[in-house]
Protein backbone atom coordinates (compact mmCIF):
# COMPACT_ATOMS: atom_id res chain seq x y z
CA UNK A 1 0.00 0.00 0.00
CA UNK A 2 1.62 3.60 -0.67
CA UNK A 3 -0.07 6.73 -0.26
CA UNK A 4 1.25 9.78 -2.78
CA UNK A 5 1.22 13.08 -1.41
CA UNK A 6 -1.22 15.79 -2.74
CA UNK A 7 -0.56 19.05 -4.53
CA UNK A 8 -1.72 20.72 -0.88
CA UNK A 9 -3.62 19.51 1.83
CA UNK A 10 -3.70 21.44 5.18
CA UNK A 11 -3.29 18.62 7.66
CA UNK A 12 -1.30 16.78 5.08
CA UNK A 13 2.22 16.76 7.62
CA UNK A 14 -0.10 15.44 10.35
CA UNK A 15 -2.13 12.67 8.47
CA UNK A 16 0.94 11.22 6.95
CA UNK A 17 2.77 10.83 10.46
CA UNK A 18 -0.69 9.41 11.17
CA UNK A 19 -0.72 7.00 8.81
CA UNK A 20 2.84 6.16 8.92
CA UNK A 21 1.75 5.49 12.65
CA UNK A 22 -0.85 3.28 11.88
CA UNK A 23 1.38 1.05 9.52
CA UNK A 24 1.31 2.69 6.31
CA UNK A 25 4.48 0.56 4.34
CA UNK A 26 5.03 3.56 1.84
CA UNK A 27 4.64 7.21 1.83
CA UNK A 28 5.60 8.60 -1.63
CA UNK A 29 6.43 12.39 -1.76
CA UNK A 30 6.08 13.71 -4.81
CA UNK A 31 6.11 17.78 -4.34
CA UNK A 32 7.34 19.19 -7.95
CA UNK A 33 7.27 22.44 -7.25
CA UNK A 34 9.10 22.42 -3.97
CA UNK A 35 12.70 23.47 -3.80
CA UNK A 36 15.54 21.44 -2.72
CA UNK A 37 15.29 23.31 0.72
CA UNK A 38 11.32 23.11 0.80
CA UNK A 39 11.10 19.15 0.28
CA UNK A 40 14.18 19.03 3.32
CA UNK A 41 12.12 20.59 5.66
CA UNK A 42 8.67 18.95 4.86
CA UNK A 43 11.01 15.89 5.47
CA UNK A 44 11.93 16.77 8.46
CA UNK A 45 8.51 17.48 10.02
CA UNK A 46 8.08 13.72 9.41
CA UNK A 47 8.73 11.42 12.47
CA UNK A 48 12.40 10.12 12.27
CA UNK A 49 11.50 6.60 13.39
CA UNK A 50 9.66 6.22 9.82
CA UNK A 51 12.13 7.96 7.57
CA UNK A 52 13.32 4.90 6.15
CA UNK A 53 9.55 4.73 4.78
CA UNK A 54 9.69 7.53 2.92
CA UNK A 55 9.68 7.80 -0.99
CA UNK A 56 10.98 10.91 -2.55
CA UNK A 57 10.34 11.63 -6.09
CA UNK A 58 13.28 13.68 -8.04
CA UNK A 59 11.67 15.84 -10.62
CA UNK A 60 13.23 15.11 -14.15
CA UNK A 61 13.84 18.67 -14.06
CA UNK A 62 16.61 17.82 -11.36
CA UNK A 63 17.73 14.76 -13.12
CA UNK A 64 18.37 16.32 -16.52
CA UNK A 65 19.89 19.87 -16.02
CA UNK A 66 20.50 20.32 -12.49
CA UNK A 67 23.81 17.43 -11.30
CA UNK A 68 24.34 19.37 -7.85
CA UNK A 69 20.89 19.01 -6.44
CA UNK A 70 19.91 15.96 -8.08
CA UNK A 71 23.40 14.71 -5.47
CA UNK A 72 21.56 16.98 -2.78
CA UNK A 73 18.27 14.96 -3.49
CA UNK A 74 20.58 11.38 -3.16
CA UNK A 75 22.19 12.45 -0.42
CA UNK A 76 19.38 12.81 1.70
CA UNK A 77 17.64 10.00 0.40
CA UNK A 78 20.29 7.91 1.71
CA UNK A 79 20.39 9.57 4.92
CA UNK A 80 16.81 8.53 5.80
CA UNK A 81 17.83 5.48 4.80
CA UNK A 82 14.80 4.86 2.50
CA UNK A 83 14.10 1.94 0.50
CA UNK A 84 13.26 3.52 -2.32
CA UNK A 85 13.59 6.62 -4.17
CA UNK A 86 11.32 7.10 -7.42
CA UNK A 87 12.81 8.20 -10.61
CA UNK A 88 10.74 10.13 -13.20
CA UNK A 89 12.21 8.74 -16.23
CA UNK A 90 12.57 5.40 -17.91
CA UNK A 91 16.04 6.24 -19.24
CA UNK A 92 17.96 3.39 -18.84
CA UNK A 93 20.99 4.80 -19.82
CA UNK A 94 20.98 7.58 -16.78
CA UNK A 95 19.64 4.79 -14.50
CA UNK A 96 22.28 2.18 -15.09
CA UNK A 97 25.17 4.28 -15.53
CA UNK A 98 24.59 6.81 -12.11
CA UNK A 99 27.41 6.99 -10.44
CA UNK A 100 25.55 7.94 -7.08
CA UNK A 101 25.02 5.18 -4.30
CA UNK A 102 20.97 5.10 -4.48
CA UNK A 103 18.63 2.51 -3.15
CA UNK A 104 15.56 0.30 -5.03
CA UNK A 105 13.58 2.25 -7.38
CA UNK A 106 10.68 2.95 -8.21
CA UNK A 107 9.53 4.88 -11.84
CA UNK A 108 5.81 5.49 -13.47
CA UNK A 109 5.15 4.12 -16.66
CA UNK A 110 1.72 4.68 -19.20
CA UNK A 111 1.88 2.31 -21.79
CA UNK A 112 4.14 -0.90 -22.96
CA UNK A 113 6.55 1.48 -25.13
CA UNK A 114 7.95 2.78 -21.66
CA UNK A 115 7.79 -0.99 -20.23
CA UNK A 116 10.44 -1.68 -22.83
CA UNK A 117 12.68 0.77 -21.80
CA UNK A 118 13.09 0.20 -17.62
CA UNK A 119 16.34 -1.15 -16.24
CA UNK A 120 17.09 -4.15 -14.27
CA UNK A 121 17.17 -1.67 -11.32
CA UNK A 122 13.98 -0.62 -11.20
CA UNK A 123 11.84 -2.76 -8.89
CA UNK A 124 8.36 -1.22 -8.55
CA UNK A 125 6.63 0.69 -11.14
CA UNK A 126 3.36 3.20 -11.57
CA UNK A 127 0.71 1.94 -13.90
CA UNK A 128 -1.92 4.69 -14.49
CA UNK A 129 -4.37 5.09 -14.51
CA UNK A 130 -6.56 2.38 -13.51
CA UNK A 131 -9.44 4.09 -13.41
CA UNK A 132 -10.65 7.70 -14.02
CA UNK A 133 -8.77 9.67 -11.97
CA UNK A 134 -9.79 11.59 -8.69
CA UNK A 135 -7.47 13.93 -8.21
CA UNK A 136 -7.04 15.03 -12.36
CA UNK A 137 -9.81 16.03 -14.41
CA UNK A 138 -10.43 14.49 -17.72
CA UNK A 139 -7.96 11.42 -17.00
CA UNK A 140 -8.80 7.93 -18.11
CA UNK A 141 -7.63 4.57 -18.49
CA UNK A 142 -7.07 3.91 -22.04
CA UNK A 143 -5.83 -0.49 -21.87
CA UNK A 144 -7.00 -3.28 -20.64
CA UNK A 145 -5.19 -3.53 -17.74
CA UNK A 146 -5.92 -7.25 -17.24
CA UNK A 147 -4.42 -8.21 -20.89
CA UNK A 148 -1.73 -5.94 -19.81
CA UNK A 149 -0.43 -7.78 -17.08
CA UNK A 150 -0.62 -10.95 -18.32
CA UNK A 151 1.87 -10.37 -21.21
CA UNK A 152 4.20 -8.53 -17.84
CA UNK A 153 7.34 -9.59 -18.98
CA UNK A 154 9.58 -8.20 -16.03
CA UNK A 155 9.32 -10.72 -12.93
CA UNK A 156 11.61 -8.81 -10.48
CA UNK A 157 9.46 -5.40 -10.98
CA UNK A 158 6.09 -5.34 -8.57
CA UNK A 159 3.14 -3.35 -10.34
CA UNK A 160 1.75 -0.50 -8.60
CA UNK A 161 -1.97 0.40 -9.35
CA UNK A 162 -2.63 3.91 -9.48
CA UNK A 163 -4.93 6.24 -10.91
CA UNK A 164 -9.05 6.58 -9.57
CA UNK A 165 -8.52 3.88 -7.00
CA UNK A 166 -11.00 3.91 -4.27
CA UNK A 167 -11.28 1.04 -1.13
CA UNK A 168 -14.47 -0.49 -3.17
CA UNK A 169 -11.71 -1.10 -6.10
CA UNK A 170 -9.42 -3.29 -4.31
CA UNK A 171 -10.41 -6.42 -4.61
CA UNK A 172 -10.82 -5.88 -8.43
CA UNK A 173 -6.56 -4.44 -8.32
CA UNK A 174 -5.66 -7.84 -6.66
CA UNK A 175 -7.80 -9.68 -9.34
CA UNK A 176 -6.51 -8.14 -12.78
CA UNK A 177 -2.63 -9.29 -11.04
CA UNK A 178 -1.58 -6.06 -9.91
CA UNK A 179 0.80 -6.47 -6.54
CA UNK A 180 0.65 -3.43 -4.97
CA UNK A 181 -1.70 -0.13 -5.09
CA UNK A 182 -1.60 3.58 -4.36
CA UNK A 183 -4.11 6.38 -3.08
CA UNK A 184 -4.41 10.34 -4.09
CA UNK A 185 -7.17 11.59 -4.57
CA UNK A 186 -9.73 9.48 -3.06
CA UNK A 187 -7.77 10.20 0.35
CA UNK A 188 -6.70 13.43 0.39
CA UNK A 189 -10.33 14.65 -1.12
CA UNK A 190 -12.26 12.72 1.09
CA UNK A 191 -13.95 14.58 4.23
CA UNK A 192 -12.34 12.11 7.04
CA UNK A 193 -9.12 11.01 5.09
CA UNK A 194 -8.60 8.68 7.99
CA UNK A 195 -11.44 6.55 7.42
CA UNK A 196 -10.11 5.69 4.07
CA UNK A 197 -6.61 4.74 4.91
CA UNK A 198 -8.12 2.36 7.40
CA UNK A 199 -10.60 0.82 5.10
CA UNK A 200 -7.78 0.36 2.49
CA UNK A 201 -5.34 -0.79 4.94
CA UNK A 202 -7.21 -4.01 5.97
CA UNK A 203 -8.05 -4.92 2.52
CA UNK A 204 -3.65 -4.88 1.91
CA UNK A 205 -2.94 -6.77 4.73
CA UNK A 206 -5.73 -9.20 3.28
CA UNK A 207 -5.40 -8.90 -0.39
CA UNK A 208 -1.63 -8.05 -0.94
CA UNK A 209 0.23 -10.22 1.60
């Protein structure tokens, strides 16, 4: 189960320390717009005993034109110790030949064109969307998701379902083969965000063991 962070949310620091108290495996950050300095201290309003459960997403902005904060954004990535950090690019070539120490990653991916292209070290990846999505207007699954995943030619990489998913959807994730999911905007837009993580969280530790 990982929960994305939203665009803005006003109790957002407060839920996810929540959540992360409550057993949440993976909290992805994914703040674009943020600075180098911004994302560091959103980090650091996070708990330090679930730091290693943090997933920070490096803008491709960062990773293609900027080399000194894109080492910033590895360096304290590996001082959380994190088990992932999430990569917004399927460029093998970058991936494979980093020279920075980083740990298991994690990319997004739309369609079996970028499938072809991910590296032997990525081992989760972002299939989207689902379903029509939540949190972005006018966003809709375009493939049979099922069919997809059967032809999944890349055993070591764990699917991530994202995209419209709700806690009524779950069982119908686990069925089309996906391994893990994600929630955005069915959390963060709901009225008691809460409620939802819980409801979602007993259907992983049923349905994704």
């Amino acid at each position: 189960m990982v929960v994305i962070t939203p665009a803005y949310h006003s109790q957002e620091l407060s839920l996810a320390n929540e959540m992360l108290e409550r057993g949440l495996p993976l909290l992805h950050i994914r703040k674009p717009h943020f600075t180098f300095d911004a994302l560091q201290r959103w980090v650091q309003n996070i708990s330090y005993q679930h730091s290693n459960r943090l997933v920070i997403h490096i803008p491709p902005s960062v990773m293609n034109n900027n080399g000194q904060v894109f080492q910033q954004y590895i360096e304290l990535i590996n001082s959380l110790k994190a088990q992932f950090a999430h990569l917004s690019t399927t460029n093998c070539s970058f991936v494979n030949n980093c020279p920075l120490k980083m740990p298991y990653l994690s990319t997004s991916v739309h369609n079996l064109t970028e499938c072809e292209k991910l590296s032997t070290s990525h081992q989760r990846v972002f299939l989207s969307p689902i379903f029509s999505s939540i949190s972005k207007k006018d966003y809709h699954p375009t493939i049979d998701w099922s069919a997809f995943l059967q032809e999944w030619n890349y055993p070591w990489i764990k699917t991530v379902a994202l995209g419209g998913i709700t806690p009524n959807h779950l069982p119908a994730i686990r069925s089309m083969g996906f391994t893990d999911f994600a929630l955005l905007g069915a959390l963060w837009q709901a009225e008691e965000p809460l409620k939802i993580f819980d409801l979602c969280y007993k259907q992983d530790l049923l349905l994704f063991p």
